[in-house]
Protein backbone atom coordinates (compact mmCIF):
# COMPACT_ATOMS: atom_id res chain seq x y z
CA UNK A 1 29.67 24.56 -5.02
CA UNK A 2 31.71 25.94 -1.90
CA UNK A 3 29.88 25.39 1.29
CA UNK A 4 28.96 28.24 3.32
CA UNK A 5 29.78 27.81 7.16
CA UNK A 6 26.82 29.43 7.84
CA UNK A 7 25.19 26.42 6.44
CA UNK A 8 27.51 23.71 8.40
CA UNK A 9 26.78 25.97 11.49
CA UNK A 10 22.55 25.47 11.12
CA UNK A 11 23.00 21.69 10.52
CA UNK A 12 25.31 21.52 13.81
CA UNK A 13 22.12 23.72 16.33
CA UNK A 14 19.44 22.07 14.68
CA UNK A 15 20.32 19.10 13.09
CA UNK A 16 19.03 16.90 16.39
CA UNK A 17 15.99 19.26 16.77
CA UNK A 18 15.20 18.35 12.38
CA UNK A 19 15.45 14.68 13.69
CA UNK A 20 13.52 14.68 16.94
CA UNK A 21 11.05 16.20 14.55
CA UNK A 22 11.05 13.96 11.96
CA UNK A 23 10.78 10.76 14.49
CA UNK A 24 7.30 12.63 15.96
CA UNK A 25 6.59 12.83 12.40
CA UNK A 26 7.43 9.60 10.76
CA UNK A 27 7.47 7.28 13.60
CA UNK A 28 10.22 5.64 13.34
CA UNK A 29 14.26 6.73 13.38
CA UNK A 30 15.07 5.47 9.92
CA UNK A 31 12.23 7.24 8.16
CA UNK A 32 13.26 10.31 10.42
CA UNK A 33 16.67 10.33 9.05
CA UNK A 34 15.76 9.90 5.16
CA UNK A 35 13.12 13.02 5.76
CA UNK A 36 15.78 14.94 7.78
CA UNK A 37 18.33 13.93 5.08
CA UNK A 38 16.30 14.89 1.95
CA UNK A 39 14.96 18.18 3.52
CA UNK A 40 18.35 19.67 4.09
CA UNK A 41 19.60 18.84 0.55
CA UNK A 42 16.75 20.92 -0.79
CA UNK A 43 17.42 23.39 2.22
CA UNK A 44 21.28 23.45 0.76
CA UNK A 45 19.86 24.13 -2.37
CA UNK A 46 17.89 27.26 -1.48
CA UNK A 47 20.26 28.27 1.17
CA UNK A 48 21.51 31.45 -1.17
CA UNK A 49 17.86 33.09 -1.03
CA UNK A 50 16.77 31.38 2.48
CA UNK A 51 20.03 32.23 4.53
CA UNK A 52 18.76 36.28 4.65
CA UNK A 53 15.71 35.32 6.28
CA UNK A 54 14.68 34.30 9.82
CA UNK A 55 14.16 31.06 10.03
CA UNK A 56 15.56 28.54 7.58
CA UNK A 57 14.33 25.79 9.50
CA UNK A 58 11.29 26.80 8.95
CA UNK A 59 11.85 25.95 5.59
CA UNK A 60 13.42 22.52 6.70
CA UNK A 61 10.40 21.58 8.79
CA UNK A 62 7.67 22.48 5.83
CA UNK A 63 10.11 20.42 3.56
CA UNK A 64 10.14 17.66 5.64
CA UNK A 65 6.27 17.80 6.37
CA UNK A 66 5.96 17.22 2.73
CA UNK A 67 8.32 14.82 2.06
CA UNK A 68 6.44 13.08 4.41
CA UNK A 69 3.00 12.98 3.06
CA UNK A 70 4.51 12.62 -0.58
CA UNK A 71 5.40 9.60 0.36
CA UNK A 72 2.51 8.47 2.59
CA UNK A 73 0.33 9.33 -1.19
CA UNK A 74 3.33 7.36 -3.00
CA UNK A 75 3.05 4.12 -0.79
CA UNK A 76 -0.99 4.51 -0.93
CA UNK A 77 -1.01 3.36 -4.24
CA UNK A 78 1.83 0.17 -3.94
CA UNK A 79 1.63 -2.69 -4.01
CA UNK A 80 4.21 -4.73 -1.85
CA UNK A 81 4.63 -8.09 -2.99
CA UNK A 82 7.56 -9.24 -1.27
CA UNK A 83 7.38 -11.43 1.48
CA UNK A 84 7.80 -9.81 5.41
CA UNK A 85 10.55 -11.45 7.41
CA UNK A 86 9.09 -14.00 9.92
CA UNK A 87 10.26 -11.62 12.97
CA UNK A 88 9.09 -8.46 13.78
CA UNK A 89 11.56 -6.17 14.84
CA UNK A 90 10.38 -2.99 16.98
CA UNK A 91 12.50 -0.10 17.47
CA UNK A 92 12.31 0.01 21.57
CA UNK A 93 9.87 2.49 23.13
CA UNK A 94 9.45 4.21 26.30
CA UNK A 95 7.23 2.56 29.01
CA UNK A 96 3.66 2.34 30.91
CA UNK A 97 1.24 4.95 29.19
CA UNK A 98 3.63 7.18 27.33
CA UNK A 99 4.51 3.71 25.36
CA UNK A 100 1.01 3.34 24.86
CA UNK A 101 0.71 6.77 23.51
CA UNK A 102 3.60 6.43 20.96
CA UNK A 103 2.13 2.58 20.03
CA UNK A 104 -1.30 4.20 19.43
CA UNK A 105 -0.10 7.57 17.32
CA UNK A 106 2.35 5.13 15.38
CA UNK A 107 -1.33 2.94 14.27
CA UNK A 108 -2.93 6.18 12.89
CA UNK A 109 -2.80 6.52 9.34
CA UNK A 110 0.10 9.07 7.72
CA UNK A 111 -2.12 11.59 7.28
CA UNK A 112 -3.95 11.87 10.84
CA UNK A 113 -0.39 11.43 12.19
CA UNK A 114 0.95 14.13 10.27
CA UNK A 115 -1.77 16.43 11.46
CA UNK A 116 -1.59 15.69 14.71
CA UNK A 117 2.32 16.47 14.86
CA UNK A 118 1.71 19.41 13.19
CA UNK A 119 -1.15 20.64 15.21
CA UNK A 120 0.34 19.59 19.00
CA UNK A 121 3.99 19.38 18.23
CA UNK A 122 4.44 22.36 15.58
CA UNK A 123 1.57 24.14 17.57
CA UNK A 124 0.36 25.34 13.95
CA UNK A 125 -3.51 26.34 13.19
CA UNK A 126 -5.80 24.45 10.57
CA UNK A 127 -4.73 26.93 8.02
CA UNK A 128 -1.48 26.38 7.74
CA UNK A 129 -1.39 23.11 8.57
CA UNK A 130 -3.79 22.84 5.47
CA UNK A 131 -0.78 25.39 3.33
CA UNK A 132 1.89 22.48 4.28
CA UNK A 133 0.28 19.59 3.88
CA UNK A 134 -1.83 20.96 0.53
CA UNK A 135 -5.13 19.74 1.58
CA UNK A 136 -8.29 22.12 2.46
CA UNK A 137 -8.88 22.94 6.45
CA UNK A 138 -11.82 21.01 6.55
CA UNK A 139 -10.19 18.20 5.69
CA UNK A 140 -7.35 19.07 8.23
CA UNK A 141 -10.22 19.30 10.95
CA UNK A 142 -11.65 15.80 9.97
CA UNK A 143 -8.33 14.21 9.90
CA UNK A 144 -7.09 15.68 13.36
CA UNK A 145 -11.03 14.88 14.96
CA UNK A 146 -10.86 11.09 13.39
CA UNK A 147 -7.34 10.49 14.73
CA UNK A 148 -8.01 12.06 18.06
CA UNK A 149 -10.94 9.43 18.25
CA UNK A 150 -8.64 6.71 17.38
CA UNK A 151 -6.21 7.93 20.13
CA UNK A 152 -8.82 7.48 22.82
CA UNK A 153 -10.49 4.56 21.79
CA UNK A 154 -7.00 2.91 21.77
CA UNK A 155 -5.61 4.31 25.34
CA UNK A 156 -7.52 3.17 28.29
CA UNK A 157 -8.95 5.88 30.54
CA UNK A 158 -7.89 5.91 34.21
CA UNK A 159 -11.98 4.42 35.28
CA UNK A 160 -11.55 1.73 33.02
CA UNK A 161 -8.21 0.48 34.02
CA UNK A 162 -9.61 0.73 37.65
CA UNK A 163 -12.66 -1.39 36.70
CA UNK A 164 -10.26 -3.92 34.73
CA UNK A 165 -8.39 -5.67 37.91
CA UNK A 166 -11.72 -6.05 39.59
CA UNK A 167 -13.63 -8.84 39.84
């Protein structure tokens, strides 16, 4: 198959964008890549019907969405019996509350997580969040409601880290 420069020129514009995306997604840079990676094989694949329309990273970001929750079902049912190393190693994050922020959306389950990216990052509505990630809206509304409430019963609010240094 001859590539199509057309192709090479997408994956040069928003190649960083597909990863940014995928690190909000995923929460981490190595999962990032592999879902960035896999989506634009399949995006290479359809690029012959998808490079007429608008927005073929459109296509990349649903893709990768999926990818993403495919596996969060896949690794729901392993079972890891291999030993973890003795040291953790953490992928360095920004500081003060924003670090907080990214500590507490990485502890969500994949699911709430993927909801929430979708919802504040994608800025999509329950419906098609509910189309990409093939689960009903209801369930899209109790996963983003649940993970909210885990998001602010993780961050302190400004009164309570006030109260805190008192005495």
């Amino acid at each position: 198959m001859e590539g199509d420069p057309r192709f090479a020129e997408f994956v040069a514009e928003r190649g960083d964008a597909l990863l940014r995306y995928g690190y909000v997604l995923a929460g981490n840079p190595h999962d990032a890549a592999d879902l960035v990676q896999e989506a634009l094989l399949k995006l290479r694949g359809a690029w012959p019907r998808l490079r007429l329309k608008e927005n073929p990273e459109s296509y990349a970001r649903t893709t990768m969405a999926r990818l993403h929750i495919a596996k969060w079902r896949l690794r729901r049912r392993e079972l890891l019996v291999w030993d973890l190393p003795e040291r953790e190693h953490h992928d360095p994050l920004p500081s003060g509350d924003e670090r907080g922020m990214w500590q507490a959306l990485a502890g969500l389950p994949r699911k709430q997580r993927a909801v929430l990216v979708l919802r504040y990052y994608e800025q999509l509505d329950d419906a098609e969040i509910a189309a990409v990630l093939g689960i009903s809206r209801g369930t899209v509304r109790s996963q983003a409601a649940r993970a909210l409430s885990k998001l602010r019963s993780a961050l302190p609010t400004e009164r309570n880290s006030m109260t805190r240094g008192k005495v």
